[in-house]
C-alpha atoms as a PDB file:
ATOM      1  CA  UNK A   1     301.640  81.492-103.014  1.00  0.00           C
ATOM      2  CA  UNK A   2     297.889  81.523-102.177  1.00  0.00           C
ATOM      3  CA  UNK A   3     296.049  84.091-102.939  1.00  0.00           C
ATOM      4  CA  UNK A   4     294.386  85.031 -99.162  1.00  0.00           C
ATOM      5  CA  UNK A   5     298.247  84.810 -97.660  1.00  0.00           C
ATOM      6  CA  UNK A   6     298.349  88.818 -99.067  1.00  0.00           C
ATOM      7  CA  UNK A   7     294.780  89.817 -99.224  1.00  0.00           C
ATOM      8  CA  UNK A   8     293.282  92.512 -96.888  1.00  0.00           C
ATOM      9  CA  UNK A   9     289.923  91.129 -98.026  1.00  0.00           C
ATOM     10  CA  UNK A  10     288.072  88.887-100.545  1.00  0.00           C
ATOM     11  CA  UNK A  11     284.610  88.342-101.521  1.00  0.00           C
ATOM     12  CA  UNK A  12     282.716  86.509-104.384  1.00  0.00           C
ATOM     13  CA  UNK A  13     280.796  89.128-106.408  1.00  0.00           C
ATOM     14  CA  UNK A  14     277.602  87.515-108.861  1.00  0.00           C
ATOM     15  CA  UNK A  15     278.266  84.107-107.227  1.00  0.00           C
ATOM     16  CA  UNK A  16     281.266  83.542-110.045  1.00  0.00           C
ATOM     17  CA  UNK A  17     283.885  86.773-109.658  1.00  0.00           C
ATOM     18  CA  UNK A  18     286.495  86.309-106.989  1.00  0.00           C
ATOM     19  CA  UNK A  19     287.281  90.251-105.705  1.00  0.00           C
ATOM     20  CA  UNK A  20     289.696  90.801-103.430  1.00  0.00           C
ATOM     21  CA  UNK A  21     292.455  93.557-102.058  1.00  0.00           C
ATOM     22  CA  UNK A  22     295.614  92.244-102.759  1.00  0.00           C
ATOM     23  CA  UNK A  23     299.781  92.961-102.231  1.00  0.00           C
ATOM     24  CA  UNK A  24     301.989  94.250-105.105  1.00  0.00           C
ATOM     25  CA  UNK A  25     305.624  93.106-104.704  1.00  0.00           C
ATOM     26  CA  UNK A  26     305.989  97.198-103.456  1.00  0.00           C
ATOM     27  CA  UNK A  27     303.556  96.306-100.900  1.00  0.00           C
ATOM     28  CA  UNK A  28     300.628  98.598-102.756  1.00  0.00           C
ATOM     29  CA  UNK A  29     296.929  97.206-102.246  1.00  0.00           C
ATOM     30  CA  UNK A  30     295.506  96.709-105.639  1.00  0.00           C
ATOM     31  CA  UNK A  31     291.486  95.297-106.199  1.00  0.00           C
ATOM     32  CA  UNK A  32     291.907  92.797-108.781  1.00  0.00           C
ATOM     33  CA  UNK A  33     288.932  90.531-109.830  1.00  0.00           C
ATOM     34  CA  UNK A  34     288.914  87.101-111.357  1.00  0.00           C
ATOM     35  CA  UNK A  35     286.193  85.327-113.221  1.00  0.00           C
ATOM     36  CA  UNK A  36     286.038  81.969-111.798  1.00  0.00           C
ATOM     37  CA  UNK A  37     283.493  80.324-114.669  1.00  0.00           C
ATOM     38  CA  UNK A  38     286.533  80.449-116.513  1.00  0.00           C
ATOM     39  CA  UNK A  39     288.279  77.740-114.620  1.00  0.00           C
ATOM     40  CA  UNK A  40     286.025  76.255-112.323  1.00  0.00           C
ATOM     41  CA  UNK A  41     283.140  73.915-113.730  1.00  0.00           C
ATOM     42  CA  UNK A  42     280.358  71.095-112.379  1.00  0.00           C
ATOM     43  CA  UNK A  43     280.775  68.010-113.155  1.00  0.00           C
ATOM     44  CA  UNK A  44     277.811  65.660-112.326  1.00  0.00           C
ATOM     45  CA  UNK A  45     277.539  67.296-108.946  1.00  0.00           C
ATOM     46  CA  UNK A  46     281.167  67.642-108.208  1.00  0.00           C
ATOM     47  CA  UNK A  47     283.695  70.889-108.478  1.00  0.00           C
ATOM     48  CA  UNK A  48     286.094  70.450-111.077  1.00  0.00           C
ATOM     49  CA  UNK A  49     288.987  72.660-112.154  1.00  0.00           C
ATOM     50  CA  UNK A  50     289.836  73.041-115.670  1.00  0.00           C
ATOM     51  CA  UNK A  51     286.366  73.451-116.541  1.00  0.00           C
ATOM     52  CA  UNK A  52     284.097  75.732-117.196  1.00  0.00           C
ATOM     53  CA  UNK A  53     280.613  77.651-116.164  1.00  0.00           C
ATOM     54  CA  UNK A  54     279.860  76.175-112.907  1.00  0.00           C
ATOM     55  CA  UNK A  55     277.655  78.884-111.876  1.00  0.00           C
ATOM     56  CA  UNK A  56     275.539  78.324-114.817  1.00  0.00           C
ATOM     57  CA  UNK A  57     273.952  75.649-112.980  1.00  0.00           C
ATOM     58  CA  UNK A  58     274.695  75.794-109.701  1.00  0.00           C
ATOM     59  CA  UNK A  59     272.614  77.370-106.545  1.00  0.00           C
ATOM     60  CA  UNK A  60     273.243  78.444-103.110  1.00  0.00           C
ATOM     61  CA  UNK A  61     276.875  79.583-103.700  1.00  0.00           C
ATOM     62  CA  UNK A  62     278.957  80.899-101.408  1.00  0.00           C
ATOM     63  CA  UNK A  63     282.606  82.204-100.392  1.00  0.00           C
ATOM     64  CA  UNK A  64     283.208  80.521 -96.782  1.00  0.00           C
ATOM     65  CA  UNK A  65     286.731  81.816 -96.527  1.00  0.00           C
ATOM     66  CA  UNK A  66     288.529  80.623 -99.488  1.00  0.00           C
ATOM     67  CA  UNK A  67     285.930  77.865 -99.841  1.00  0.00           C
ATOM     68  CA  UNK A  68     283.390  77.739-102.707  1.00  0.00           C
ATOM     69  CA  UNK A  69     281.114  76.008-102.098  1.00  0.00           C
ATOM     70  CA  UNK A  70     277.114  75.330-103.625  1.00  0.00           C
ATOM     71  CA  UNK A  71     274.697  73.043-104.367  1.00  0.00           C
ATOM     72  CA  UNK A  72     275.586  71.204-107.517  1.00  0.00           C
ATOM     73  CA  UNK A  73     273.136  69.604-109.668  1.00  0.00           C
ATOM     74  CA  UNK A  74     273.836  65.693-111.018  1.00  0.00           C
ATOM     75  CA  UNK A  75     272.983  64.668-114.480  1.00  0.00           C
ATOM     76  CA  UNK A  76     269.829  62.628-113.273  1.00  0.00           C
ATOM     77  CA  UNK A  77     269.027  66.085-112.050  1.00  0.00           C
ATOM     78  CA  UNK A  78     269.023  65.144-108.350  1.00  0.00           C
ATOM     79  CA  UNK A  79     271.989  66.992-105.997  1.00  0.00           C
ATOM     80  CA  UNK A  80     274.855  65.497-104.303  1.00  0.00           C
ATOM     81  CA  UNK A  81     275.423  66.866-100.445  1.00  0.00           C
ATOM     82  CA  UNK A  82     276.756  70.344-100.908  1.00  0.00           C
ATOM     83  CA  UNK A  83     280.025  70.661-102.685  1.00  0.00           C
ATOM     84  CA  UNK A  84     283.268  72.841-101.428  1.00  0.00           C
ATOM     85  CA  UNK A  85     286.306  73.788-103.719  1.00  0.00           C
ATOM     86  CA  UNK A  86     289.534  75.000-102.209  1.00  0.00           C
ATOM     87  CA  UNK A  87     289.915  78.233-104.157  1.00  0.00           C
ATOM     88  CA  UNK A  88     293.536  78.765-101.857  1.00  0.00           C
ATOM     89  CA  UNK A  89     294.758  75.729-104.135  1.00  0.00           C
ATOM     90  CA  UNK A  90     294.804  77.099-107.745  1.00  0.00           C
ATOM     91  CA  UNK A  91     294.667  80.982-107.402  1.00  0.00           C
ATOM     92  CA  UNK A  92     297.493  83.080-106.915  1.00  0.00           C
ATOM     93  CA  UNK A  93     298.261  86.966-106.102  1.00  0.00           C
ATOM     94  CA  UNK A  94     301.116  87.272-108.886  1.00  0.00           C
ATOM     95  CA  UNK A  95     302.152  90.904-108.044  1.00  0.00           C
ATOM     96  CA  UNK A  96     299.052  92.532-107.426  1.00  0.00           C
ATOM     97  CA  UNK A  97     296.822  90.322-109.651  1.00  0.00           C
ATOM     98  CA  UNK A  98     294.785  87.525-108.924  1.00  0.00           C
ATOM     99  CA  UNK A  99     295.542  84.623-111.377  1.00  0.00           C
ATOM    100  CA  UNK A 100     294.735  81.447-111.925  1.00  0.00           C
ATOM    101  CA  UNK A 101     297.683  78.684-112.120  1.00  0.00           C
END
């Protein structure tokens, strides 16, 4: 299941640290943080998963609902139109915990 379908609230903390307020199966609210530089990464100007350390280069970045989004450099250096990753897609609230799966 997504993680924002049993969050109270989420934010993005240091532009790369998913926070949030999340369900236990006992229905508890736990804060549980995930580092997202250690799934998410840039490649030439485009969000990839299974990567690593996008916010090492990126700027601008921001949590618009479960969308990250930022401006991503290329490798000639230039940017590509601002880029948006569905965060909803690959992280999970696995009792309590925010994962990444």
């Amino acid at each position: 299941m997504s993680f924002s379908a049993s969050a109270q609230n989420f934010w993005l903390e240091d532009g790369h640290i998913l926070v949030a307020t999340v369900a236990d199966e006992e229905g508890n609210w736990n804060d549980s943080r995930l580092e997202l530089n250690d799934f998410i990464g840039n490649e030439d100007g485009w969000f990839v998963w299974d990567a690593v350390n996008y916010a090492d280069s990126a700027r601008d970045i921001r949590l618009e609902g479960t969308l990250l989004t930022a401006d991503l450099p290329k490798r000639d250096g230039g940017y590509r139109e601002r880029q948006g990753i569905q965060l909803d897609d690959r992280i999970a609230n696995i009792n309590g915990r925010l994962v990444f799966n």
